[in-house]
N, C-alpha and C. Protein backbone atom coordinates (compact mmCIF):
# COMPACT_ATOMS: atom_id res chain seq x y z
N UNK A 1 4.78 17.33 -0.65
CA UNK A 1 6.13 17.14 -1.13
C UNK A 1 7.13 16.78 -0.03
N UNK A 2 6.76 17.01 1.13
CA UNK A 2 7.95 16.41 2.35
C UNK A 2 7.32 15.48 3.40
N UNK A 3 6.68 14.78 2.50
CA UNK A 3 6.10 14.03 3.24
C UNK A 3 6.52 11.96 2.78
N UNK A 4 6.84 11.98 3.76
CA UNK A 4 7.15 10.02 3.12
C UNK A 4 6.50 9.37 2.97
N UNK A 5 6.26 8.20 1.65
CA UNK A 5 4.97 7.64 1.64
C UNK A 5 4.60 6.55 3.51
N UNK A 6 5.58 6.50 4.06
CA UNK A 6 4.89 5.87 5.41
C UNK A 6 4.07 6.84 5.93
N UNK A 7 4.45 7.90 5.98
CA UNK A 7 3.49 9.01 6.75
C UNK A 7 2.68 9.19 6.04
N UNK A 8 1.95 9.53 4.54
CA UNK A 8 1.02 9.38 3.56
C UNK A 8 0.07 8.20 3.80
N UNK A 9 0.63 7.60 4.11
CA UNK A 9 -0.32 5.97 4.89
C UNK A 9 -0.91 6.63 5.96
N UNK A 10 -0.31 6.74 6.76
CA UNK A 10 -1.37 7.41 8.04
C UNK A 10 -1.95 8.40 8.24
N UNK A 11 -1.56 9.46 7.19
CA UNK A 11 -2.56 10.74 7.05
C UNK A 11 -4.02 10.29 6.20
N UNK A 12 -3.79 9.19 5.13
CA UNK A 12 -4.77 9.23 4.26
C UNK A 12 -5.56 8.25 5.09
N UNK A 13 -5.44 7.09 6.26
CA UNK A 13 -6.11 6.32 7.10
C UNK A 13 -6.29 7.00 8.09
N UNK A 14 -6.22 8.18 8.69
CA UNK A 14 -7.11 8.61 9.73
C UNK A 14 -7.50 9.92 9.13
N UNK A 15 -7.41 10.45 8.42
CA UNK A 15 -8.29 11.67 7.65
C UNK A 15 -8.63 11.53 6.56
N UNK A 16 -8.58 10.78 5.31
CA UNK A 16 -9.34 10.58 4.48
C UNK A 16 -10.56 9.44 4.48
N UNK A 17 -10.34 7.90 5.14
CA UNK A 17 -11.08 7.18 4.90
C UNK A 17 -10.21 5.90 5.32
N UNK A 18 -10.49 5.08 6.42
CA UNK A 18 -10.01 3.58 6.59
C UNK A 18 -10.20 3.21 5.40
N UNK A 19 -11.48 2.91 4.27
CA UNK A 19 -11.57 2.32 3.89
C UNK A 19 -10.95 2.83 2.33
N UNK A 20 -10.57 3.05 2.10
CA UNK A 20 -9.22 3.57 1.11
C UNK A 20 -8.32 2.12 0.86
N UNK A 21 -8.22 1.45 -0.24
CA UNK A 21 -7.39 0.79 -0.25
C UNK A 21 -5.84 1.54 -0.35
N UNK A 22 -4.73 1.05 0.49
CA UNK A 22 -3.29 1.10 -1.00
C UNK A 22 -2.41 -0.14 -0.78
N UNK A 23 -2.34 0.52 -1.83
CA UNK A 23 -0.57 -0.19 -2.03
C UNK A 23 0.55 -0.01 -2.38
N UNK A 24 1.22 -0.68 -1.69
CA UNK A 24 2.89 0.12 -1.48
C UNK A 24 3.53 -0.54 -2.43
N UNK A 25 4.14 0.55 -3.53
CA UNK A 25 5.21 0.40 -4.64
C UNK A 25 6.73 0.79 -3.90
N UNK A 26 7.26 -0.28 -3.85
CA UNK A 26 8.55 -0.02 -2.94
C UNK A 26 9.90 -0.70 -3.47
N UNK A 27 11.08 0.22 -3.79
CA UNK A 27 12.08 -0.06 -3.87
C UNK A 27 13.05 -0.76 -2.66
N UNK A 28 12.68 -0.89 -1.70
CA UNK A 28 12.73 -0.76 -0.18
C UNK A 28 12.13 -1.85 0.18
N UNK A 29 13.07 -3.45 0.52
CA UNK A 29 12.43 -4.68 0.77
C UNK A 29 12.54 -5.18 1.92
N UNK A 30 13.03 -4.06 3.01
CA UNK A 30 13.44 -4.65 4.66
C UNK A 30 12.62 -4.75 5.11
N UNK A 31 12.33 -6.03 5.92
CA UNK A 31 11.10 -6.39 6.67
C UNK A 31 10.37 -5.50 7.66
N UNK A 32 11.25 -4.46 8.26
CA UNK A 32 10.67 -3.40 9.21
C UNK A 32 10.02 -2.22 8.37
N UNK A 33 10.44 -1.66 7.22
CA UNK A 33 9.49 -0.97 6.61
C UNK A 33 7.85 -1.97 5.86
N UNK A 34 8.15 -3.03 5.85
CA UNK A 34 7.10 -3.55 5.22
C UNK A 34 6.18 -3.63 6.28
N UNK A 35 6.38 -4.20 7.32
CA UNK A 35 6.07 -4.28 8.23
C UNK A 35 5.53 -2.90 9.26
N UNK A 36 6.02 -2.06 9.05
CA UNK A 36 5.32 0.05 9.81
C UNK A 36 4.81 -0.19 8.69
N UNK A 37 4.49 -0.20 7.02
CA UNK A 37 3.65 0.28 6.37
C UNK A 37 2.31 -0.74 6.50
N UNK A 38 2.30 -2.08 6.88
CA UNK A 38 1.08 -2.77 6.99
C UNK A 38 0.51 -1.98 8.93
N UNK A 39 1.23 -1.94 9.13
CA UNK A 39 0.50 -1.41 10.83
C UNK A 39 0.29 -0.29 10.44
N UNK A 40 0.08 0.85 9.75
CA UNK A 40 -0.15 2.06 9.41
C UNK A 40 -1.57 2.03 8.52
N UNK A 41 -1.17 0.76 7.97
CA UNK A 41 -2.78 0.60 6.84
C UNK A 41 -2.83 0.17 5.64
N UNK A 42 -1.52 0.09 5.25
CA UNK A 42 -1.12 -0.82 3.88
C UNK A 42 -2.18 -1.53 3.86
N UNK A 43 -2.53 -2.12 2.39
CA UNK A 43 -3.56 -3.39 2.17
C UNK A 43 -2.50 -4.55 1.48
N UNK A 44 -1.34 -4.30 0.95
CA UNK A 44 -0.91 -4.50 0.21
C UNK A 44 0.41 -4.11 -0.40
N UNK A 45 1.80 -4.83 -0.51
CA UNK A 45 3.33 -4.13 -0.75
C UNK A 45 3.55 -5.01 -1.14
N UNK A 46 4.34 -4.08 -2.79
CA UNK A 46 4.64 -5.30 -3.59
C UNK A 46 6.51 -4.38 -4.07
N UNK A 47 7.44 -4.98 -3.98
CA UNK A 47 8.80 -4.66 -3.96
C UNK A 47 9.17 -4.12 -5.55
N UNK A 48 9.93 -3.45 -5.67
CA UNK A 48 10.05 -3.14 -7.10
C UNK A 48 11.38 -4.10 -7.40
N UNK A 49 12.13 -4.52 -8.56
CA UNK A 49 10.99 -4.42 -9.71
C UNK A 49 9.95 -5.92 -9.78
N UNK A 50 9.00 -4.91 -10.12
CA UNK A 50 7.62 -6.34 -10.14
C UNK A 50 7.25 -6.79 -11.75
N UNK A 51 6.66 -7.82 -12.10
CA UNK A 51 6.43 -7.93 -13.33
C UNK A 51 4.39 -7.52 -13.39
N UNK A 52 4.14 -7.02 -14.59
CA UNK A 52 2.63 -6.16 -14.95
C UNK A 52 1.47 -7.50 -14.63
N UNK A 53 1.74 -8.59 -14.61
CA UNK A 53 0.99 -9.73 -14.36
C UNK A 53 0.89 -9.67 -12.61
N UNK A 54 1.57 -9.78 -11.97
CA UNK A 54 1.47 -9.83 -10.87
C UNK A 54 0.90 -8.44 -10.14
N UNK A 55 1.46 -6.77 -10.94
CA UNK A 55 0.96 -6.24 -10.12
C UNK A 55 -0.69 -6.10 -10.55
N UNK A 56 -1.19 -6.59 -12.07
CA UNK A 56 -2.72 -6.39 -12.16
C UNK A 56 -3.34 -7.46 -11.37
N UNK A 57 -3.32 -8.63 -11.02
CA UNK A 57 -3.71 -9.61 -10.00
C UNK A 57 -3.96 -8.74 -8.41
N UNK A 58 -2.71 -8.22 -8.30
CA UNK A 58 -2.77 -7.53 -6.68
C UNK A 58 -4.04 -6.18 -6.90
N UNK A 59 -3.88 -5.60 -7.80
CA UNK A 59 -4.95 -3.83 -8.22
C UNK A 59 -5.89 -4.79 -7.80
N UNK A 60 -6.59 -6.00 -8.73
CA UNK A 60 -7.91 -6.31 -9.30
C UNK A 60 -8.49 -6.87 -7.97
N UNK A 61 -7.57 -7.74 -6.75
CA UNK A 61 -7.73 -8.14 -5.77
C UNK A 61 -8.01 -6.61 -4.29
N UNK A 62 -7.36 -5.57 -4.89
CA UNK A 62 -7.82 -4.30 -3.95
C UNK A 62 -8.90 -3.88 -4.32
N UNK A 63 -9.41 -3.91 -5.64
CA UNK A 63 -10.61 -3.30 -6.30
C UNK A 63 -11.77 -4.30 -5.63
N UNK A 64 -11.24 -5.71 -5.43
CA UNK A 64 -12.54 -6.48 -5.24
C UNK A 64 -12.80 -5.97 -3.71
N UNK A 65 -12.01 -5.80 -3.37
CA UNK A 65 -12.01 -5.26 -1.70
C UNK A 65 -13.02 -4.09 -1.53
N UNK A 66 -12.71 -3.28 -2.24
CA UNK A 66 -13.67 -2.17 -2.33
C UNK A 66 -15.09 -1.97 -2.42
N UNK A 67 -15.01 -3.38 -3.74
CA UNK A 67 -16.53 -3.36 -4.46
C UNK A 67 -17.31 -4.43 -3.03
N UNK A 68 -16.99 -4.88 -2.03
CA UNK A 68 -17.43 -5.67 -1.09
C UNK A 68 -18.06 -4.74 -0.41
């Protein structure tokens, strides 16, 4: 609960699993947070609000990542 999803990025990439996809649901479109969350381990940040077409394209494209 006091934890920010940037720091949630780097706890779940060095103690759960590199290979963990995510992706960042973000109200928050400044290039320097997009940017610490891909150097932390992001696979993927998509800005809110997004439309359901675009974000199932981005899931189905992390899932294929996985299944590789």
């Amino acid at each position: 609960p006091y934890t920010s999803g940037l720091e949630l990025i780097g706890l779940i990439k060095s103690n759960v699993s590199r290979s963990v996809p995510i992706m960042v649901l973000s109200a928050i479109d400044e290039e320097d947070t997009v940017m610490i969350a891909f150097k932390l381990g992001a696979d993927d940040f998509i800005t809110k609000p997004f439309e359901g077409p675009e974000l199932t394209v981005r899931v189905n494209r992390l899932l294929q990542m996985v299944k590789a």
